[in-house]
N, C-alpha and C. Protein backbone atom coordinates (compact mmCIF):
# COMPACT_ATOMS: atom_id res chain seq x y z
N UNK A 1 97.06 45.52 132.30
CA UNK A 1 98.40 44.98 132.12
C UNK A 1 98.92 45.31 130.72
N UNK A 2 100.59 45.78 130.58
CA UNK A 2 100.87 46.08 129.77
C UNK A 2 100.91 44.85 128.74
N UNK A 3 100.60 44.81 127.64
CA UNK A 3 100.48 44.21 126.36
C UNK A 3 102.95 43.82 126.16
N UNK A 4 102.91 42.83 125.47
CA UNK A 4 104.55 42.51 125.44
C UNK A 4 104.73 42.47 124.06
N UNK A 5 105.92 43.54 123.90
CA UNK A 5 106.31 43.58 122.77
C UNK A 5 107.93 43.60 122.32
N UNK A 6 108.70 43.34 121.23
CA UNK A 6 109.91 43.17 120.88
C UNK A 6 110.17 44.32 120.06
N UNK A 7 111.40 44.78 119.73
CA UNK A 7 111.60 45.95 119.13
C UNK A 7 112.80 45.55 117.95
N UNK A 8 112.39 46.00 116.85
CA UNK A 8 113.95 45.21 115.56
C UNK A 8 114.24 46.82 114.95
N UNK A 9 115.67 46.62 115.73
CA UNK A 9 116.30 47.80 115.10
C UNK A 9 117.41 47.95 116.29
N UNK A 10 118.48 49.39 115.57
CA UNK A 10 119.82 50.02 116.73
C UNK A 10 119.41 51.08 116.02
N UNK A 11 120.30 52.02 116.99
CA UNK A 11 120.61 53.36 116.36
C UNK A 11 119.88 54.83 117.01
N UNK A 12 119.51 55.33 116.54
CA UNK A 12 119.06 56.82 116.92
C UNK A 12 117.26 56.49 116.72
N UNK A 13 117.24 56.09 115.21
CA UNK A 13 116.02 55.79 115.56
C UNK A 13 115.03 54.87 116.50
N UNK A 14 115.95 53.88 116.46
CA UNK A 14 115.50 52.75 117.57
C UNK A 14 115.28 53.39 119.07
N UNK A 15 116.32 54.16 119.62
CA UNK A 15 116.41 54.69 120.51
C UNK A 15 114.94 55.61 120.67
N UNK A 16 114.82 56.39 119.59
CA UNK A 16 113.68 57.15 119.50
C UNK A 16 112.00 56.86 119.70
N UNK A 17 112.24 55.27 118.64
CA UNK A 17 111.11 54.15 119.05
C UNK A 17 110.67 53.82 120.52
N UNK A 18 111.84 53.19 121.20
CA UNK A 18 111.55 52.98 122.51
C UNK A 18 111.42 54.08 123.64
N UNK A 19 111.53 55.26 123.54
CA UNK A 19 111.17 56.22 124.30
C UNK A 19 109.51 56.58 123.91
N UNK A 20 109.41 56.61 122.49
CA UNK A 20 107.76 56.46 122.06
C UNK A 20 107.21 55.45 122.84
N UNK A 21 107.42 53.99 122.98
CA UNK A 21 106.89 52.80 123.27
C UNK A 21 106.95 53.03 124.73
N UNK A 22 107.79 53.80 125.65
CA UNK A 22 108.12 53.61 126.74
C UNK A 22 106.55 54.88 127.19
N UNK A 23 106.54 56.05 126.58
CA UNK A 23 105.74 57.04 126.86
C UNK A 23 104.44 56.45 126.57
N UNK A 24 103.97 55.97 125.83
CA UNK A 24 102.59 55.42 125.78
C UNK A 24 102.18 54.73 126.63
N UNK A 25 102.63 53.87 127.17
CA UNK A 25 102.55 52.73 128.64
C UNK A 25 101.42 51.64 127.75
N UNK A 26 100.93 51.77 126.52
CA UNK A 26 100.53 50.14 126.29
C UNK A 26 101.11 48.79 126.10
N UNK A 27 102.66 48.92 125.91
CA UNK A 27 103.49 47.86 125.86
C UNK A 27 104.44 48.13 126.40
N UNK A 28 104.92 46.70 127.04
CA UNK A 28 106.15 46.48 127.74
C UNK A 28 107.29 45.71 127.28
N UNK A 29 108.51 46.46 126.54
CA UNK A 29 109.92 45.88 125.73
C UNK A 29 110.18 44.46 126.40
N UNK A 30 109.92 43.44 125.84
CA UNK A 30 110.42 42.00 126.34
C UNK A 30 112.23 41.98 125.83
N UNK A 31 112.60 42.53 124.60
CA UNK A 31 113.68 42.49 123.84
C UNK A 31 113.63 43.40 122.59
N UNK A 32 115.31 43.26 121.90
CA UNK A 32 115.33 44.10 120.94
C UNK A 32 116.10 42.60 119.86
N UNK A 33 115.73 43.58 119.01
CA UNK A 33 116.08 42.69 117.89
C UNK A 33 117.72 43.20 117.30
N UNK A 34 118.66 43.10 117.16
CA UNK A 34 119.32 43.59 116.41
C UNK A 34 120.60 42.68 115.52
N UNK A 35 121.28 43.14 114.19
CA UNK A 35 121.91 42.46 113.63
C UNK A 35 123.25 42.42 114.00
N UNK A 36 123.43 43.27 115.08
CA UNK A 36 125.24 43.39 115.61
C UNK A 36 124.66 41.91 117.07
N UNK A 37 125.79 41.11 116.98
CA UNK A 37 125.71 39.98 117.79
C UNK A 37 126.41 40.72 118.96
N UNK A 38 127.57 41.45 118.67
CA UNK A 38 128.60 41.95 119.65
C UNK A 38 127.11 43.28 120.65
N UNK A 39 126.50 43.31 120.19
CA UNK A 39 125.45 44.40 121.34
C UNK A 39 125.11 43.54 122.32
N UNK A 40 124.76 43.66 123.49
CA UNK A 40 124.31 43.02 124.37
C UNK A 40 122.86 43.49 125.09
N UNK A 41 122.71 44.72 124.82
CA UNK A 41 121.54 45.71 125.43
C UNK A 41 120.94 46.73 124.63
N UNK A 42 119.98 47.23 124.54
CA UNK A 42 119.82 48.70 124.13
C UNK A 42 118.77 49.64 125.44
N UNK A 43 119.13 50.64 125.58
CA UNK A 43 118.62 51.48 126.52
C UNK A 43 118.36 50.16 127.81
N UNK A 44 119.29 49.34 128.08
CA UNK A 44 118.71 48.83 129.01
C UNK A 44 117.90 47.25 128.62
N UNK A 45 117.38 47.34 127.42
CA UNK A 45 116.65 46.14 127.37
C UNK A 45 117.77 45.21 127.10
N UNK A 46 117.29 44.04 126.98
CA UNK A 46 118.53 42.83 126.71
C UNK A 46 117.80 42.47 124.85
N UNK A 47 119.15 42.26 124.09
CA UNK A 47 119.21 41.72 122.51
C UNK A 47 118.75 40.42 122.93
N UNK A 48 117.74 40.08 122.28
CA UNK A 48 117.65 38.66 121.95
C UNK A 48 117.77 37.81 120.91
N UNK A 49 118.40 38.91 119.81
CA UNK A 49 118.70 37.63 118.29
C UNK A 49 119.01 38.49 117.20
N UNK A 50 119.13 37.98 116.13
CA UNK A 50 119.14 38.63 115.44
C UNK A 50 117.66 38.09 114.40
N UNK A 51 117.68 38.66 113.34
CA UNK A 51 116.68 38.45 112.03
C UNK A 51 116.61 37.18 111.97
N UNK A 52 117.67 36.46 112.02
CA UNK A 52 117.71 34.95 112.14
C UNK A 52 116.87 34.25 112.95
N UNK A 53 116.75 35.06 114.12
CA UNK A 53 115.94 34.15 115.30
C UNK A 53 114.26 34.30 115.17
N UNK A 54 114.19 35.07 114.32
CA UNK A 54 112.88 35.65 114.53
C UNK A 54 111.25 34.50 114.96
N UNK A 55 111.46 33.33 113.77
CA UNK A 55 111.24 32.29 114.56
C UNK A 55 110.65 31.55 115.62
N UNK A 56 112.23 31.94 116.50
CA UNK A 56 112.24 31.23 117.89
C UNK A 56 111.71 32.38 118.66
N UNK A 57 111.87 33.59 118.49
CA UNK A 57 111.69 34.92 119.30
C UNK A 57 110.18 34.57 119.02
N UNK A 58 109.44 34.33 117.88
CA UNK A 58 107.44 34.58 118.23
C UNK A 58 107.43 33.77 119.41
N UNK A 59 107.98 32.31 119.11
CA UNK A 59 107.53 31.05 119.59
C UNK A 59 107.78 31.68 121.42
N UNK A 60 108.96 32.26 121.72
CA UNK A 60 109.27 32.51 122.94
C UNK A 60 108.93 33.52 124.05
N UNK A 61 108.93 34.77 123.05
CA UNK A 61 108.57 35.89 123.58
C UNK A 61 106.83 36.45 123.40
N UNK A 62 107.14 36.86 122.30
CA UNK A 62 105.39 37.48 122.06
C UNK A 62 105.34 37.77 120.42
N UNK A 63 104.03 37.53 119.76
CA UNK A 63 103.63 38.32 118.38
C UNK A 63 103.71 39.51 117.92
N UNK A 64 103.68 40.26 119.29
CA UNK A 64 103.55 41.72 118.74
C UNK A 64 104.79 42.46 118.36
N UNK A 65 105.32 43.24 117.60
CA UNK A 65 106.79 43.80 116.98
C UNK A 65 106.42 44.84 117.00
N UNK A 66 107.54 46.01 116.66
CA UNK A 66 107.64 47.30 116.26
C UNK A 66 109.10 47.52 115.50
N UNK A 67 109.09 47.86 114.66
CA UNK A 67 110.07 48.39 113.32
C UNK A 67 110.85 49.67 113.99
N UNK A 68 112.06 49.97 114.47
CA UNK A 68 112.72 50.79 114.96
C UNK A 68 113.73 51.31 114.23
N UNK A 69 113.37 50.98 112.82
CA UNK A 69 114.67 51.29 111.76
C UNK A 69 113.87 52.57 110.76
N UNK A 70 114.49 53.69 110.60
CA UNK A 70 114.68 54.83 110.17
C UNK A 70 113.90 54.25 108.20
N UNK A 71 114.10 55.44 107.59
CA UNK A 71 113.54 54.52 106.24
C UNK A 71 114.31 56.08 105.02
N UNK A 72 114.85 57.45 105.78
CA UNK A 72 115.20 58.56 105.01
C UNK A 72 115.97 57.85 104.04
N UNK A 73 115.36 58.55 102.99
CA UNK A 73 115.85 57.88 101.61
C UNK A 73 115.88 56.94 101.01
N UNK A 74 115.64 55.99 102.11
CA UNK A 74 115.61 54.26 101.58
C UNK A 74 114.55 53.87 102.41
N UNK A 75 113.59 53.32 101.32
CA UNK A 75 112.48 52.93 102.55
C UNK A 75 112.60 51.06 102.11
N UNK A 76 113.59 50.92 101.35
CA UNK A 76 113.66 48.96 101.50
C UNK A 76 114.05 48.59 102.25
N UNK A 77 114.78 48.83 103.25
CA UNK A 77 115.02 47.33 104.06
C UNK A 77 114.05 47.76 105.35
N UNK A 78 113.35 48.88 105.79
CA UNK A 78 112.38 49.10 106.52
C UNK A 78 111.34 47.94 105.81
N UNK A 79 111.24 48.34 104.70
CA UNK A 79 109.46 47.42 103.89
C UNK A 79 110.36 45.51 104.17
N UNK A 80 111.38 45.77 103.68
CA UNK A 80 111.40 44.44 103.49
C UNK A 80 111.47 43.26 104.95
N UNK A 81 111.89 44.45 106.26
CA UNK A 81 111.89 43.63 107.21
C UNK A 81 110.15 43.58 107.80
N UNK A 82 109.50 44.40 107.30
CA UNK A 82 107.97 44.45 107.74
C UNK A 82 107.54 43.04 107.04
N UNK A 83 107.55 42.93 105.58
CA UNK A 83 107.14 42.08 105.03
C UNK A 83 107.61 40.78 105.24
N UNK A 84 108.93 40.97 106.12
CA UNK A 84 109.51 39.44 106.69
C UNK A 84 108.25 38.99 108.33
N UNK A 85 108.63 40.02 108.48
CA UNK A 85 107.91 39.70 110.01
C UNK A 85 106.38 39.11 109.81
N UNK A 86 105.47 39.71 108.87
CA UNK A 86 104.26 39.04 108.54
C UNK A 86 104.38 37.44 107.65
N UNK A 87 105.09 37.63 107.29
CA UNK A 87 104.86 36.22 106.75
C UNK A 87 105.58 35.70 107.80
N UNK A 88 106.32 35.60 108.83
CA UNK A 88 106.78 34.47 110.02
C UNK A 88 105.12 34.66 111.08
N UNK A 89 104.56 36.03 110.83
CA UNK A 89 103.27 35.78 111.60
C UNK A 89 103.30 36.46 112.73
N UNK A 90 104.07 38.07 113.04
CA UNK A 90 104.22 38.76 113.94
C UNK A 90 102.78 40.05 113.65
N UNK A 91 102.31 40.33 114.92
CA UNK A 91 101.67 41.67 114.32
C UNK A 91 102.53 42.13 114.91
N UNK A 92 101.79 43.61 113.86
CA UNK A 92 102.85 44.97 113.73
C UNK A 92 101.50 46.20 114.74
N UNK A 93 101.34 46.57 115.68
CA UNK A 93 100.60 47.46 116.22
C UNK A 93 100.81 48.73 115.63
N UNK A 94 100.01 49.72 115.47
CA UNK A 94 100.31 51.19 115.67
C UNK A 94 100.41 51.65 116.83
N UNK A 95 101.43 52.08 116.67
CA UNK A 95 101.77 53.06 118.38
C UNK A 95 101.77 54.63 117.84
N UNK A 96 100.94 54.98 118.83
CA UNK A 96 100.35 56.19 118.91
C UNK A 96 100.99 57.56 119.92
N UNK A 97 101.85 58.18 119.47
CA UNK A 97 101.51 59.13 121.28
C UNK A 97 101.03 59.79 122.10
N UNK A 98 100.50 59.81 123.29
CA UNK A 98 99.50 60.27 123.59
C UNK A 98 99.91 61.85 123.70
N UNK A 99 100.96 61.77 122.99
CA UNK A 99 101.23 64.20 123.17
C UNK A 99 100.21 64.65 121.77
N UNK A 100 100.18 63.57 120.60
CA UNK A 100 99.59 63.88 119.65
C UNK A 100 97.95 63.75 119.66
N UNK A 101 97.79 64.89 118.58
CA UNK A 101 96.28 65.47 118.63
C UNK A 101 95.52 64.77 117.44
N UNK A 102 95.15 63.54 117.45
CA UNK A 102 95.03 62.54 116.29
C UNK A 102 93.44 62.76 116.26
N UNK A 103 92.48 63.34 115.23
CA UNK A 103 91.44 63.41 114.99
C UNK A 103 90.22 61.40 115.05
N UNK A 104 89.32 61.20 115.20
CA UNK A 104 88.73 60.47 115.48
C UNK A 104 88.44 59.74 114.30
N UNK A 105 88.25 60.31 113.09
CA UNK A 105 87.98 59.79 111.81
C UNK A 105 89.43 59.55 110.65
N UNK A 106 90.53 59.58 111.63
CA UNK A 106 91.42 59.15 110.96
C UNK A 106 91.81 57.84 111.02
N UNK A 107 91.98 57.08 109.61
CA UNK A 107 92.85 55.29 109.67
C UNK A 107 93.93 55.30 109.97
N UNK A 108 94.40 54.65 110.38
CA UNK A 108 96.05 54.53 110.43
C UNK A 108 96.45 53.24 109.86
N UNK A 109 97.42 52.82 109.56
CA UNK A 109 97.38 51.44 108.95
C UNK A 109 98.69 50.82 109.95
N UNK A 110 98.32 49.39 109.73
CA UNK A 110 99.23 48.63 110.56
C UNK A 110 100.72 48.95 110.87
N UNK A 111 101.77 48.73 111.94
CA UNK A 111 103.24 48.64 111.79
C UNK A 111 103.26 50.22 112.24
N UNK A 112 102.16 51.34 111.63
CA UNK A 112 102.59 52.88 111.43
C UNK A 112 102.78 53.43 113.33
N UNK A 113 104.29 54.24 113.24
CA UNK A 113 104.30 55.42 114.33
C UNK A 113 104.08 56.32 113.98
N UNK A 114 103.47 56.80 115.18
CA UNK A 114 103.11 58.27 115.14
C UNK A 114 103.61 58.73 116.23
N UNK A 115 105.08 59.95 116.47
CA UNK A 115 105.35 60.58 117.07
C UNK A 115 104.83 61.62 118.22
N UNK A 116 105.79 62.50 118.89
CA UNK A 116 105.05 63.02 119.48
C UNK A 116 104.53 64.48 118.98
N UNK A 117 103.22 65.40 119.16
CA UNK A 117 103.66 66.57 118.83
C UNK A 117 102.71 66.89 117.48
N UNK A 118 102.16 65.41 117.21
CA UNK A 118 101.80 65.72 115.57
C UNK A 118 100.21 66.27 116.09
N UNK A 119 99.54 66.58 114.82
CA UNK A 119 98.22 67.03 114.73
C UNK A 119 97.52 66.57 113.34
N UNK A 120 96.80 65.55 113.61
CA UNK A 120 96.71 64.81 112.31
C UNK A 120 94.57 65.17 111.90
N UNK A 121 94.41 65.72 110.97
CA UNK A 121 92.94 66.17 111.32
C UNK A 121 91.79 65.45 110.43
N UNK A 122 90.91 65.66 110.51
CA UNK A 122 89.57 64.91 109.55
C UNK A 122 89.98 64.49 109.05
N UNK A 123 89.44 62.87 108.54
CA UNK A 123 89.33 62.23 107.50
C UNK A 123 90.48 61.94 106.71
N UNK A 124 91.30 62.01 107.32
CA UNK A 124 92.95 61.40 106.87
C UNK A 124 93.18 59.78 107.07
N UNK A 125 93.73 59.26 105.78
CA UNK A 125 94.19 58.08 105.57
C UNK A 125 96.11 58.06 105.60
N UNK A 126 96.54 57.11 106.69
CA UNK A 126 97.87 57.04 106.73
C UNK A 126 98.04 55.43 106.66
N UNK A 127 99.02 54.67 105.82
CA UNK A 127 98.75 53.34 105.58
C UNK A 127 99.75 52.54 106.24
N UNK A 128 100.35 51.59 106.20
CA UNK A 128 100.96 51.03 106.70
C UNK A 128 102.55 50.93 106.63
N UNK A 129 103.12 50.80 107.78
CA UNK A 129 104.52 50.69 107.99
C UNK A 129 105.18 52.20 107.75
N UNK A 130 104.06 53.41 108.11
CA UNK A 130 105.08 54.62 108.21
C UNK A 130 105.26 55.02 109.14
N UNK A 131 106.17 56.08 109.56
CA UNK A 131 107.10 57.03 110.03
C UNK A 131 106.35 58.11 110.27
N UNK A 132 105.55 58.93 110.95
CA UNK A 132 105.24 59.97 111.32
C UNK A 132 106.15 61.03 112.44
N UNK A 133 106.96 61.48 111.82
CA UNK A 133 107.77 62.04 113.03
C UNK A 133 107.28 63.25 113.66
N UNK A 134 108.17 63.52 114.95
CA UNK A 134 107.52 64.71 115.80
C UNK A 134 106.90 65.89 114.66
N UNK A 135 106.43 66.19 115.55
CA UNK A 135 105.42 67.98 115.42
C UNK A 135 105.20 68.04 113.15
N UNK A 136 104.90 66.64 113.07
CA UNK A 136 104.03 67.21 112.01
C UNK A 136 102.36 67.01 111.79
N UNK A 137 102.35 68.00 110.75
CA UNK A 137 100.86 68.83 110.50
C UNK A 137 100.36 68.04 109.62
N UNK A 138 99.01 67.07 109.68
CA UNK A 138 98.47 66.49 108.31
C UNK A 138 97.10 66.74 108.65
N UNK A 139 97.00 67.96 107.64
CA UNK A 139 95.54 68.36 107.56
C UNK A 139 94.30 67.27 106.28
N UNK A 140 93.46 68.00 106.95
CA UNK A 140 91.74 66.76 106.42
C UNK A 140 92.15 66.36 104.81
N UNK A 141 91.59 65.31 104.88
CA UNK A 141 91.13 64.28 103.71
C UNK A 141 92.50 64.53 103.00
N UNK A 142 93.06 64.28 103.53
CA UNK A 142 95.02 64.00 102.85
C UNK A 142 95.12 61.89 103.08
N UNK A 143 95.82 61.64 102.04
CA UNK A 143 96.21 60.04 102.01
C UNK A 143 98.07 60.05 101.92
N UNK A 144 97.87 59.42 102.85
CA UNK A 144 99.54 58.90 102.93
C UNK A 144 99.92 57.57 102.94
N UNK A 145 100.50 57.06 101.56
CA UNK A 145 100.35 55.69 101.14
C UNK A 145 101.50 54.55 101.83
N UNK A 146 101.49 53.50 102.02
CA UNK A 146 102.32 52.77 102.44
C UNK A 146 103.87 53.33 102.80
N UNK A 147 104.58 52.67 103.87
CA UNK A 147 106.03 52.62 103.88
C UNK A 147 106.41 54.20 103.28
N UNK A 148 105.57 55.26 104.15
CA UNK A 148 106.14 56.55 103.66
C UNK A 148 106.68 56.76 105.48
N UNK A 149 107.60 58.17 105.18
CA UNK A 149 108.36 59.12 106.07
C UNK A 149 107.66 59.93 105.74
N UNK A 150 107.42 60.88 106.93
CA UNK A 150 107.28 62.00 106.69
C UNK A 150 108.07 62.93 108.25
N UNK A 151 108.80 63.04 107.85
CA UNK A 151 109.42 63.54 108.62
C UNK A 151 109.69 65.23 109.66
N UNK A 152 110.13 65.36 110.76
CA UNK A 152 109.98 66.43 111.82
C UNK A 152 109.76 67.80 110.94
N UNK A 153 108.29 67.83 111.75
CA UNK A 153 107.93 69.32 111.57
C UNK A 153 107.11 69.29 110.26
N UNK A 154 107.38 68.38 109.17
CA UNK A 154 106.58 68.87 108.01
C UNK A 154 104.83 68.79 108.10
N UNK A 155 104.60 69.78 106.65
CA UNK A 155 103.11 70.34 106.88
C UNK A 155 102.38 69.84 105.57
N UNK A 156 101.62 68.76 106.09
CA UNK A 156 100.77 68.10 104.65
C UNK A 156 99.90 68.85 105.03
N UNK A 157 99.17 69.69 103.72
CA UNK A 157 98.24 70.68 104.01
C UNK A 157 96.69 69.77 103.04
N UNK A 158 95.74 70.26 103.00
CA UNK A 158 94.12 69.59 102.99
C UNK A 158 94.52 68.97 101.94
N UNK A 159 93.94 67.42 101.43
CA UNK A 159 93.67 67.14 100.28
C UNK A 159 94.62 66.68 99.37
N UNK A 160 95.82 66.54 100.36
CA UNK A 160 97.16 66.01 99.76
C UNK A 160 97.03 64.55 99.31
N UNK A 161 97.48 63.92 98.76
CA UNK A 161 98.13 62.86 98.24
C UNK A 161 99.03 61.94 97.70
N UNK A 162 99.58 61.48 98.98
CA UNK A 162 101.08 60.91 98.75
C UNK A 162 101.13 59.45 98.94
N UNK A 163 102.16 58.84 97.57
CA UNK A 163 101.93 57.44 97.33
C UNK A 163 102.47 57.20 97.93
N UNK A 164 103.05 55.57 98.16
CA UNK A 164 103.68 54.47 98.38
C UNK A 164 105.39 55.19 98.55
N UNK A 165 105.60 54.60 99.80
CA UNK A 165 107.58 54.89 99.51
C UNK A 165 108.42 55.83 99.70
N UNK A 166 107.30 56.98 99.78
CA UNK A 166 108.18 58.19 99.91
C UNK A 166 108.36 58.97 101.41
N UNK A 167 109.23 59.66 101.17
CA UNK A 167 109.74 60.69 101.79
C UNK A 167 109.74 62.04 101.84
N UNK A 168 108.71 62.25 103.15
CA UNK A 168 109.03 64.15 102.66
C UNK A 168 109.63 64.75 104.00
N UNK A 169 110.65 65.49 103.85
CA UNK A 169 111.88 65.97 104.61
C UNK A 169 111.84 66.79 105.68
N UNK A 170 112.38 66.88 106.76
CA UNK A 170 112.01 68.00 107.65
C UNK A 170 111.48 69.56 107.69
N UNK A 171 110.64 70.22 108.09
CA UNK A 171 109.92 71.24 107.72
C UNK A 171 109.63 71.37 106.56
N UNK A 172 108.70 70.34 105.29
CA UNK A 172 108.70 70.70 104.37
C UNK A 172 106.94 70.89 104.05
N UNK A 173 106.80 71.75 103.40
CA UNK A 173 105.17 71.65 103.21
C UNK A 173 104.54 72.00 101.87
N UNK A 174 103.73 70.88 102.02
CA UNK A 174 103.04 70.36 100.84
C UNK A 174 101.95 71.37 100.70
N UNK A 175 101.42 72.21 99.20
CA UNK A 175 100.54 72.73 99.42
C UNK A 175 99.08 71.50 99.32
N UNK A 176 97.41 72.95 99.67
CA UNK A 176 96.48 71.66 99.81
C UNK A 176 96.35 71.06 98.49
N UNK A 177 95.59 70.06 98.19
CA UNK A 177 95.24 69.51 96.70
C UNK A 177 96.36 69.06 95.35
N UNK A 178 97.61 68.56 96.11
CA UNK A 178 99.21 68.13 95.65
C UNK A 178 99.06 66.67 95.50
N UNK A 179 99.10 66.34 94.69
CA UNK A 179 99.70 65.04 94.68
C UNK A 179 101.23 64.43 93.98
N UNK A 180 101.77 63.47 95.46
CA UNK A 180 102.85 63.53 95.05
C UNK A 180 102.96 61.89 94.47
N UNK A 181 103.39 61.56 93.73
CA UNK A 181 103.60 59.91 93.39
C UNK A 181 104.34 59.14 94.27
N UNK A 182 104.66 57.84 93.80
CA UNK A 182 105.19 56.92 94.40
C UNK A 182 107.24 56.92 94.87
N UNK A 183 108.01 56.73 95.57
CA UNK A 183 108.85 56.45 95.63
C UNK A 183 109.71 57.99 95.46
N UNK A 184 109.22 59.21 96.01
CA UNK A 184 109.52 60.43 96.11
C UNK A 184 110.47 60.59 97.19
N UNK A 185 111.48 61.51 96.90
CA UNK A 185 111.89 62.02 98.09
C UNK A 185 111.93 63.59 98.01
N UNK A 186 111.47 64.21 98.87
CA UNK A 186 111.46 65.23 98.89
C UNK A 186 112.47 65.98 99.80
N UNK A 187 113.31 67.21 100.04
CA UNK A 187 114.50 67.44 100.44
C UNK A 187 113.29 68.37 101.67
N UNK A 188 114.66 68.33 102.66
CA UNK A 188 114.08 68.95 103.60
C UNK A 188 113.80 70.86 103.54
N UNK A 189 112.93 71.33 104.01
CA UNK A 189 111.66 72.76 104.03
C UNK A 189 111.45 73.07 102.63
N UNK A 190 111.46 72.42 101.58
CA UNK A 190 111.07 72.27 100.29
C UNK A 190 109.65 72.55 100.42
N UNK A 191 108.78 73.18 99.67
CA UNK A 191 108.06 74.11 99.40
C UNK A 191 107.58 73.55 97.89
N UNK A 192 106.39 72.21 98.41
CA UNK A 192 105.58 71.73 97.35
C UNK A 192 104.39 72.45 97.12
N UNK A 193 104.49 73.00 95.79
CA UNK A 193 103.03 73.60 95.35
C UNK A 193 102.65 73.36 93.99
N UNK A 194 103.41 72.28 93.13
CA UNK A 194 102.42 71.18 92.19
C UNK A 194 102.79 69.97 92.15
N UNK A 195 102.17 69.27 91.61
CA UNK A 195 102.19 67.69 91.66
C UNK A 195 103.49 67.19 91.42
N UNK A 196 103.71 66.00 91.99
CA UNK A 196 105.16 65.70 91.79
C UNK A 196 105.30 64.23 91.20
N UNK A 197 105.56 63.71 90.10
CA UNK A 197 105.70 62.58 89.75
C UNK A 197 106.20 61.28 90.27
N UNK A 198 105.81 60.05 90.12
CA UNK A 198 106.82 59.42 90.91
C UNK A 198 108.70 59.01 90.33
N UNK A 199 109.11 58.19 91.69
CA UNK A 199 110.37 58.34 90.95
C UNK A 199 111.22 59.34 91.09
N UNK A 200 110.76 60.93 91.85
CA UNK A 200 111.30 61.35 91.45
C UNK A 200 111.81 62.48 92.88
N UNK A 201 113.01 62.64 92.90
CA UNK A 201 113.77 63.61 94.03
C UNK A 201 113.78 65.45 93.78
N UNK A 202 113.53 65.79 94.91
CA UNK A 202 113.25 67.12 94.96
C UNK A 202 114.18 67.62 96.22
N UNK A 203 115.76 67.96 95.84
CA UNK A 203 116.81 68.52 96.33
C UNK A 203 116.22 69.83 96.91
């Protein structure tokens, strides 16, 4: 039996979420969360509240959540609605897809998606509350720190290291043994081949 879960978010990404959540078949959408009162549905599911209700939504529906809000460029109000939901006492699952080729000795950390398409290999650490979007490459013993994006198509190559917060952009690839700091954004098919400080944007 499918496991029941709620979804907080609108938009493209949300949309994107629940076709992930829908393809895996371990959970079944009870509701969506969203902050427009005037929505009534998304893909079909019925709104049940907003942020406000959250609350009454554990007490009613179920514990388990999923984060359906995007984080490019701004990864605060993604972190800050994660960090709301744990302290009211929701878990956050990793949802996985089963198109992706996820190695056996990899962590994943709580809240984190993983798209379809990716190939994630040895001994990789990915932490909590990120974004793994379609068809990217994260090769062995690479760390990907909290509340990061990494977004379609890009290529973390061996031994990478990326902090807390950031963002790296569509087709972009990291060479192996890079470390990038905290709160980065990196521009999309950007072409990392030394360390990148935190703080800091790469147009």
């Amino acid at each position: 039996m499918k496991k029941k879960i709620i979804l907080i978010g609108s938009g493209g990404h949300a949309v994107s979420t629940i076709n992930l959540i829908e393809s895996n078949k371990q959970f079944k959408i009870v509701g969506i969360v969203n902050q427009n009162r005037k929505i009534k549905n998304l893909m079909n599911y019925p709104v049940i509240g907003t942020d406000k209700d959250l609350k009454r939504i554990i007490r009613s529906y179920t514990k388990n959540c999923c984060i359906g809000i995007g984080q490019i460029k701004d990864y605060k109000i993604r972190t800050s609605v994660f960090n709301k939901l744990k302290r009211i006492g929701f878990k956050l699952p990793t949802i996985v897809s089963k198109n992706s080729d996820i190695n056996k000795s990899t962590k994943i950390g709580e809240g984190t998606v993983i798209f379809h398409n990716c190939i994630i290999n040895s001994n990789v650490f990915i932490g909590k509350n990120c974004i793994i979007n379609n068809g990217v490459i994260i090769e062995h013993d690479s760390i990907i720190g909290d509340n990061c994006h990494i977004s379609t198509g890009a290529i973390i190559n061996g031994s990478v290291k990326i902090g807390k917060n950031s963002f790296i952009g569509s087709g972009a690839i990291v060479k192996n043994n890079t470390q990038i700091g905290n709160n980065v954004v990196i521009g999309m098919g950007k072409r990392i081949k030394k360390s990148i400080k935190s703080n800091s944007t790469i147009k």
